[in-house]
PDB file of N, CA and C in Angstrom:
ATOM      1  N   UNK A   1     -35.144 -14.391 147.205  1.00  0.00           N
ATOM      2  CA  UNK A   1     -34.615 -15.431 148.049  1.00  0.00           C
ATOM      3  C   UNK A   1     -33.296 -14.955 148.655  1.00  0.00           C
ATOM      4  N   UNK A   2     -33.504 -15.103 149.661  1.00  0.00           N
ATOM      5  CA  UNK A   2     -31.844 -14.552 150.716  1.00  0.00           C
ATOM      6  C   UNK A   2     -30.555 -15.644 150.018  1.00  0.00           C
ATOM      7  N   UNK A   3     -29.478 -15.486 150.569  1.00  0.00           N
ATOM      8  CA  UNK A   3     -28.835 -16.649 150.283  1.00  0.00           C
ATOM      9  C   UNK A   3     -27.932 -16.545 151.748  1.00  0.00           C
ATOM     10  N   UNK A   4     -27.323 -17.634 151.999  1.00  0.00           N
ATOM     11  CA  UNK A   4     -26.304 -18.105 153.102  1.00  0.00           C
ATOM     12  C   UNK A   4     -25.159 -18.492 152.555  1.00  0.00           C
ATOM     13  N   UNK A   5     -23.765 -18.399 152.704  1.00  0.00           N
ATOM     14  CA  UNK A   5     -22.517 -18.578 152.285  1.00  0.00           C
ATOM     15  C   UNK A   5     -22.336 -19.383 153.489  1.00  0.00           C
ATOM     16  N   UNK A   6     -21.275 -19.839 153.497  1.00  0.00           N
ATOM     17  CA  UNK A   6     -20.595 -20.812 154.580  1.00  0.00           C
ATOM     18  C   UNK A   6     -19.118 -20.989 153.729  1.00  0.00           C
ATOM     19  N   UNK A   7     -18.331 -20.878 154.649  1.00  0.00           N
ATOM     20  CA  UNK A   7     -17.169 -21.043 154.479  1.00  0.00           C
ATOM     21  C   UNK A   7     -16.685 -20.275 153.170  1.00  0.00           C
ATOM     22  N   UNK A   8     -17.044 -18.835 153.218  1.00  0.00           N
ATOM     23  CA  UNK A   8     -16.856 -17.936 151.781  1.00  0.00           C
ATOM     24  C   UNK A   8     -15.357 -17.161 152.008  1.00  0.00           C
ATOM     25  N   UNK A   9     -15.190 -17.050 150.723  1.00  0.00           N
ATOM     26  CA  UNK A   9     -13.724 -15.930 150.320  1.00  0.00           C
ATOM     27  C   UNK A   9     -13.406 -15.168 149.303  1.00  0.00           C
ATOM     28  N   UNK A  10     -12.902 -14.239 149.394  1.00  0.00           N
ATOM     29  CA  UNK A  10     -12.999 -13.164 148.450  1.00  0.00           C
ATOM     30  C   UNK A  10     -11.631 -13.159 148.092  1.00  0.00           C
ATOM     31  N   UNK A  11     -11.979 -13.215 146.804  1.00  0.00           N
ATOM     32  CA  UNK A  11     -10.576 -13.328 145.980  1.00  0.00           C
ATOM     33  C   UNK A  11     -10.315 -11.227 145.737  1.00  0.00           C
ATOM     34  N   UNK A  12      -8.955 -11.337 145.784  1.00  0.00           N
ATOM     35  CA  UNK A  12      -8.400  -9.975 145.627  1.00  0.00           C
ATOM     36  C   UNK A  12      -7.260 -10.106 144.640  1.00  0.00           C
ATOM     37  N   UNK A  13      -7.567  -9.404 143.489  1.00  0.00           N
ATOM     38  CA  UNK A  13      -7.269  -9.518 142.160  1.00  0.00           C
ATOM     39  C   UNK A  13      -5.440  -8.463 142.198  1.00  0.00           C
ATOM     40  N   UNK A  14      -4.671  -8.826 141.806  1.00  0.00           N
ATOM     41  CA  UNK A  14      -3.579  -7.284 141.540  1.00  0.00           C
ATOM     42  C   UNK A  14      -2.665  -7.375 140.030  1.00  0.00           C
ATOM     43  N   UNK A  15      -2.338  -6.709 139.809  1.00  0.00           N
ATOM     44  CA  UNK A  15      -1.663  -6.835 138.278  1.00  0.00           C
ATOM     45  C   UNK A  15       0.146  -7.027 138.720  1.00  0.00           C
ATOM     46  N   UNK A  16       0.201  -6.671 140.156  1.00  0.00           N
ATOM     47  CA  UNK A  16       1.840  -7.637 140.869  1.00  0.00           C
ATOM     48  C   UNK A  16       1.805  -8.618 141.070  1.00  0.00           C
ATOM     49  N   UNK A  17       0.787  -9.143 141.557  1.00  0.00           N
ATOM     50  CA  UNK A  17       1.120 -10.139 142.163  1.00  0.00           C
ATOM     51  C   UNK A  17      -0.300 -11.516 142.060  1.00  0.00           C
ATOM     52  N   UNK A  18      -0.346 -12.477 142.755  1.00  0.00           N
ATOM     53  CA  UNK A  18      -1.359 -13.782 141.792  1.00  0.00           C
ATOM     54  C   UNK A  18      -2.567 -13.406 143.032  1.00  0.00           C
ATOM     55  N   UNK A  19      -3.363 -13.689 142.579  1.00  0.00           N
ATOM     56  CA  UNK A  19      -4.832 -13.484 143.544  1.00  0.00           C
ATOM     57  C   UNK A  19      -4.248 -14.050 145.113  1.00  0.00           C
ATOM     58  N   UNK A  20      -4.993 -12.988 145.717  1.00  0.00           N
ATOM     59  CA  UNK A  20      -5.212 -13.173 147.131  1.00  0.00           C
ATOM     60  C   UNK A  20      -6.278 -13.549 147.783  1.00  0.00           C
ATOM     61  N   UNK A  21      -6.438 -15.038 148.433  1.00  0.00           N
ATOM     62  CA  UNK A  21      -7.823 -15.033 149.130  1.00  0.00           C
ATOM     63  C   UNK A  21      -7.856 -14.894 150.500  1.00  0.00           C
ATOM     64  N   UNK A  22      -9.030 -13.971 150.480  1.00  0.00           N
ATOM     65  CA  UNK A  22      -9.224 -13.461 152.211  1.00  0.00           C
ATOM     66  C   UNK A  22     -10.523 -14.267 152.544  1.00  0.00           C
ATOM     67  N   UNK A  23     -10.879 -15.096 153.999  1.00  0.00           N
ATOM     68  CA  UNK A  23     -11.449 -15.785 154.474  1.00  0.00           C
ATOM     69  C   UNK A  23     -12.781 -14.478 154.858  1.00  0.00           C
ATOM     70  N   UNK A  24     -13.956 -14.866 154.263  1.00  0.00           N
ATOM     71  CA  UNK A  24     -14.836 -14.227 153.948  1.00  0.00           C
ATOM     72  C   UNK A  24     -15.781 -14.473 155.442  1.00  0.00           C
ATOM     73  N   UNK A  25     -15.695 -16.071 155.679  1.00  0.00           N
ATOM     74  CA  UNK A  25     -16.236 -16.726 156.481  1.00  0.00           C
ATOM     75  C   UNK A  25     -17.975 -17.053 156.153  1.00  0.00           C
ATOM     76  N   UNK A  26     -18.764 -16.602 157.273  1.00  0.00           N
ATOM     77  CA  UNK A  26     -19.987 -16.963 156.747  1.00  0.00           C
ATOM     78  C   UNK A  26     -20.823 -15.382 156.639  1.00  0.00           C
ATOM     79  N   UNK A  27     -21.191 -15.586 155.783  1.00  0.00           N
ATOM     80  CA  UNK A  27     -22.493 -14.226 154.743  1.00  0.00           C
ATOM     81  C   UNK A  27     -23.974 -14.486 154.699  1.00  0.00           C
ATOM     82  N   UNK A  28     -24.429 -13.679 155.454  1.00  0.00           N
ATOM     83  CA  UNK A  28     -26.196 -13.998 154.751  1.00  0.00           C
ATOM     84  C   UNK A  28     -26.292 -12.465 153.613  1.00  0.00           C
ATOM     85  N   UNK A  29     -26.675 -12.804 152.613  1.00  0.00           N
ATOM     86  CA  UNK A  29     -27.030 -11.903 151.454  1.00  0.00           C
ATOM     87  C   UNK A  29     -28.253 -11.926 151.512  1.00  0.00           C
ATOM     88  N   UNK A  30     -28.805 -10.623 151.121  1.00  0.00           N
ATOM     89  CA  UNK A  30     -30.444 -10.121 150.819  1.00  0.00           C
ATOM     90  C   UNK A  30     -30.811 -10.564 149.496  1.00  0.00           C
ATOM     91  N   UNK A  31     -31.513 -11.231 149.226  1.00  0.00           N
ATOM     92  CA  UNK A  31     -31.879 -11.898 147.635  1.00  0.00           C
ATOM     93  C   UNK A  31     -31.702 -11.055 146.671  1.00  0.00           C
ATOM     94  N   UNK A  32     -32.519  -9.461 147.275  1.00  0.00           N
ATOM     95  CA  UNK A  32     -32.851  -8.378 146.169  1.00  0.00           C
ATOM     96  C   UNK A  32     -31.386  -7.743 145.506  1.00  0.00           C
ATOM     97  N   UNK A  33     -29.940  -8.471 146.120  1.00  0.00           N
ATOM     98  CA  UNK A  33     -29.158  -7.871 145.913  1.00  0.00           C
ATOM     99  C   UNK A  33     -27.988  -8.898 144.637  1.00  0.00           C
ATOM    100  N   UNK A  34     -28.449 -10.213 144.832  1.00  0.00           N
ATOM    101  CA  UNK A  34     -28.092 -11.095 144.051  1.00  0.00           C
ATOM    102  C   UNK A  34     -28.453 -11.498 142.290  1.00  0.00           C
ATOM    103  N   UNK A  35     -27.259 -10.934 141.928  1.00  0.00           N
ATOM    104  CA  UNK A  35     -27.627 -10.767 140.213  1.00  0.00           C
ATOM    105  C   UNK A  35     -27.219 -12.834 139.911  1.00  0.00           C
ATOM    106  N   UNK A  36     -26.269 -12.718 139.907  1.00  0.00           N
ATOM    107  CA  UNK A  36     -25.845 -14.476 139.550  1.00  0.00           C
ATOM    108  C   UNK A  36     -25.789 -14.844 141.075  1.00  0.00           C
ATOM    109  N   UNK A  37     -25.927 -16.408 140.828  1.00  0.00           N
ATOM    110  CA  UNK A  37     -25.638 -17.411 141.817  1.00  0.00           C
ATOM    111  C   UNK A  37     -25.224 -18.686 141.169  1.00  0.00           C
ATOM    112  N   UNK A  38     -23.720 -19.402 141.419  1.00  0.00           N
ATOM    113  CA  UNK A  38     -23.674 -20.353 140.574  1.00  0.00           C
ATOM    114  C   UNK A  38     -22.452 -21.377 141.408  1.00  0.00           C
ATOM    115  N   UNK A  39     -22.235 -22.300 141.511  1.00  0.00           N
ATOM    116  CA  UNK A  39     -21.611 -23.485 142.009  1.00  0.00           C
ATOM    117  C   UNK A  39     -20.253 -23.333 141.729  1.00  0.00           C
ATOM    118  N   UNK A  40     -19.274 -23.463 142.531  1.00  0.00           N
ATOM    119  CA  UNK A  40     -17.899 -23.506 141.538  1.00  0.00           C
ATOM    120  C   UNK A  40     -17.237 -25.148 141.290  1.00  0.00           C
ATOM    121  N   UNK A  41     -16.577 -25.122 140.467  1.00  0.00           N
ATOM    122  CA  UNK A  41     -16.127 -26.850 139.970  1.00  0.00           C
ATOM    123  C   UNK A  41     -14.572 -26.481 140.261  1.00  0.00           C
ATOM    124  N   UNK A  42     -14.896 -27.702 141.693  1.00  0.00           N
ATOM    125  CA  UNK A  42     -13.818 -27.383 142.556  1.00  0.00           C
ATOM    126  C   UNK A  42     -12.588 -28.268 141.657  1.00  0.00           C
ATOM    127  N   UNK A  43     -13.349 -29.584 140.611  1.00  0.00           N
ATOM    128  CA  UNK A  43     -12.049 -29.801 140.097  1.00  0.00           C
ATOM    129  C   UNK A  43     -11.179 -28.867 138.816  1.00  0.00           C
ATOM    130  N   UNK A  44     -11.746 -27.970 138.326  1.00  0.00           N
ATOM    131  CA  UNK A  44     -11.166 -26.927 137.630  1.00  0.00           C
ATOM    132  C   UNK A  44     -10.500 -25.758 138.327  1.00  0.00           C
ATOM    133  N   UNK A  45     -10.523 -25.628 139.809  1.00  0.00           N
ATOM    134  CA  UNK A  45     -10.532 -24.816 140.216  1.00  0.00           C
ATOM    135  C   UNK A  45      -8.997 -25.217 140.900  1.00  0.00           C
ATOM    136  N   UNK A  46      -9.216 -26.285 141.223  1.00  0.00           N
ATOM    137  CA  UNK A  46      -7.948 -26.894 141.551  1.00  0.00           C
ATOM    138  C   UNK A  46      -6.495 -26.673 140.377  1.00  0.00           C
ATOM    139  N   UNK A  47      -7.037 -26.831 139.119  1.00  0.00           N
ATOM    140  CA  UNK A  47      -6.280 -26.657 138.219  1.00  0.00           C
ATOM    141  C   UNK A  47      -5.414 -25.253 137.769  1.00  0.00           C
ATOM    142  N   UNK A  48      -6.059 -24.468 138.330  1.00  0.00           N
ATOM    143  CA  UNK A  48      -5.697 -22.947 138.098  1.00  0.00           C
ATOM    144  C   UNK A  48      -4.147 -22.417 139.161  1.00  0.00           C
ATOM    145  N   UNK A  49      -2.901 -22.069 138.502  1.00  0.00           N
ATOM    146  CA  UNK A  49      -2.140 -21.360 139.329  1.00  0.00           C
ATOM    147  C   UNK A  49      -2.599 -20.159 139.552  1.00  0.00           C
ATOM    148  N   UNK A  50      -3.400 -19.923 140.868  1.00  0.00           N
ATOM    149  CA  UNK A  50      -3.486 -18.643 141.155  1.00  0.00           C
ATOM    150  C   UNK A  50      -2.584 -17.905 140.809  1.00  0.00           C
ATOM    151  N   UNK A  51      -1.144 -18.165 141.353  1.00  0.00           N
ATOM    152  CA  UNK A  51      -0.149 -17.286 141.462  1.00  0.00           C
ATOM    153  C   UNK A  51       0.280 -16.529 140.463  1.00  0.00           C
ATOM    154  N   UNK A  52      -0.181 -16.886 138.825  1.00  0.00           N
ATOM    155  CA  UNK A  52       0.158 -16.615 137.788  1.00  0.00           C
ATOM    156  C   UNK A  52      -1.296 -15.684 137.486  1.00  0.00           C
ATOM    157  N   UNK A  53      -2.303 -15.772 138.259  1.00  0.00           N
ATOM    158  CA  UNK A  53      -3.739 -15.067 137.617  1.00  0.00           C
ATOM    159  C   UNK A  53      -3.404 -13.266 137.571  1.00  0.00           C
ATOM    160  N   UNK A  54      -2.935 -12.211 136.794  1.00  0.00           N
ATOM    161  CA  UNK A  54      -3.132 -10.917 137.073  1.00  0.00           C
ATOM    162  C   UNK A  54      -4.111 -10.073 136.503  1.00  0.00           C
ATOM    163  N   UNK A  55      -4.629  -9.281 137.120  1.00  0.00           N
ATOM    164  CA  UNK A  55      -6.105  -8.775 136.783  1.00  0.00           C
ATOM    165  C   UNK A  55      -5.996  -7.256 137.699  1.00  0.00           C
ATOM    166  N   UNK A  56      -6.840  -6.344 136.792  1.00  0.00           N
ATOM    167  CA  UNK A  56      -6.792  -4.958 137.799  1.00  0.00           C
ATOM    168  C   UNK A  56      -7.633  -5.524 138.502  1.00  0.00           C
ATOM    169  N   UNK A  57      -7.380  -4.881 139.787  1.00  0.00           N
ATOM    170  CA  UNK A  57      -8.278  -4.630 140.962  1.00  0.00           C
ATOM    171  C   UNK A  57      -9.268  -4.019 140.945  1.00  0.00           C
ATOM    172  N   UNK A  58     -10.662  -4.938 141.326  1.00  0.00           N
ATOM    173  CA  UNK A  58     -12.034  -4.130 141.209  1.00  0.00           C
ATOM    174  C   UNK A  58     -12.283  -2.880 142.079  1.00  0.00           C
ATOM    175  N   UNK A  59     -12.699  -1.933 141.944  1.00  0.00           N
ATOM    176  CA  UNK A  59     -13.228  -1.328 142.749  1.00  0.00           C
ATOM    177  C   UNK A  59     -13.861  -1.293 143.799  1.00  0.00           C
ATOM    178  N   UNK A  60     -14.102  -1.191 144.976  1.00  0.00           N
ATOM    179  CA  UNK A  60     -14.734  -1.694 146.020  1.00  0.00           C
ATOM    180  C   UNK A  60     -16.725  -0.898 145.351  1.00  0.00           C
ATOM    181  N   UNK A  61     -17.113  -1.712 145.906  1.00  0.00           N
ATOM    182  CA  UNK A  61     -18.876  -1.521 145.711  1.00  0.00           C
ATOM    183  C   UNK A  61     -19.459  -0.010 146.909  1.00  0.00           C
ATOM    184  N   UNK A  62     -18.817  -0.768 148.097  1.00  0.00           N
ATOM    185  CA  UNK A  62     -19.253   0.393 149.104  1.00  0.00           C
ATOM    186  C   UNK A  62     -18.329   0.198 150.141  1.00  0.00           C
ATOM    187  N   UNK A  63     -18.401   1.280 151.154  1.00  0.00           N
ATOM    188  CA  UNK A  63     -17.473   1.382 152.000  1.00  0.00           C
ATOM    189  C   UNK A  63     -18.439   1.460 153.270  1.00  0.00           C
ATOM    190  N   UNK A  64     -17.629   0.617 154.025  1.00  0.00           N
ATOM    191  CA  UNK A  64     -18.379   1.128 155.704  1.00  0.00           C
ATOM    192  C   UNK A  64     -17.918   2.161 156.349  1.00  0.00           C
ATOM    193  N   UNK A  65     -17.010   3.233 156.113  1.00  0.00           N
ATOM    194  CA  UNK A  65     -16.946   4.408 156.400  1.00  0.00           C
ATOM    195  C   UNK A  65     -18.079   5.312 155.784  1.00  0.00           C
ATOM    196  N   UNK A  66     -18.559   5.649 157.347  1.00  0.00           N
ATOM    197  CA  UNK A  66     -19.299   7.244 156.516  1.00  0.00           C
ATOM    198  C   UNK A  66     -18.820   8.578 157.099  1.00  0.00           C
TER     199      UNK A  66
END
């Protein structure tokens, strides 16, 4: 099953400073590529100081440079 995002953002993790979200916008994903899919609970989500969240930075998956 494909999936559609709408109004998506990618959180960017750093061990300086509190998560960064970048406006993802809208995504169609290929199903075959989707391990989880799950709802977020916007009232917990509300609760969280980003600014305090620090986490290493993931690795990027792939690059559009070739």
């Amino acid at each position: 099953m494909n999936c559609v995002l709408q109004n998506s953002e990618e959180r960017v993790y750093s061990l300086e400073t509190g998560v960064q979200f970048l406006n993802a916008g809208l995504q169609v994903i290929r199903g075959d590529t989707v391990a989880v899919l799950g709802e977020v609970n916007l009232e917990k989500e509300k609760s969280i100081d980003f600014d305090k969240v620090k986490a290493n930075q993931l690795p990027p998956i792939f690059s559009n440079t070739h």
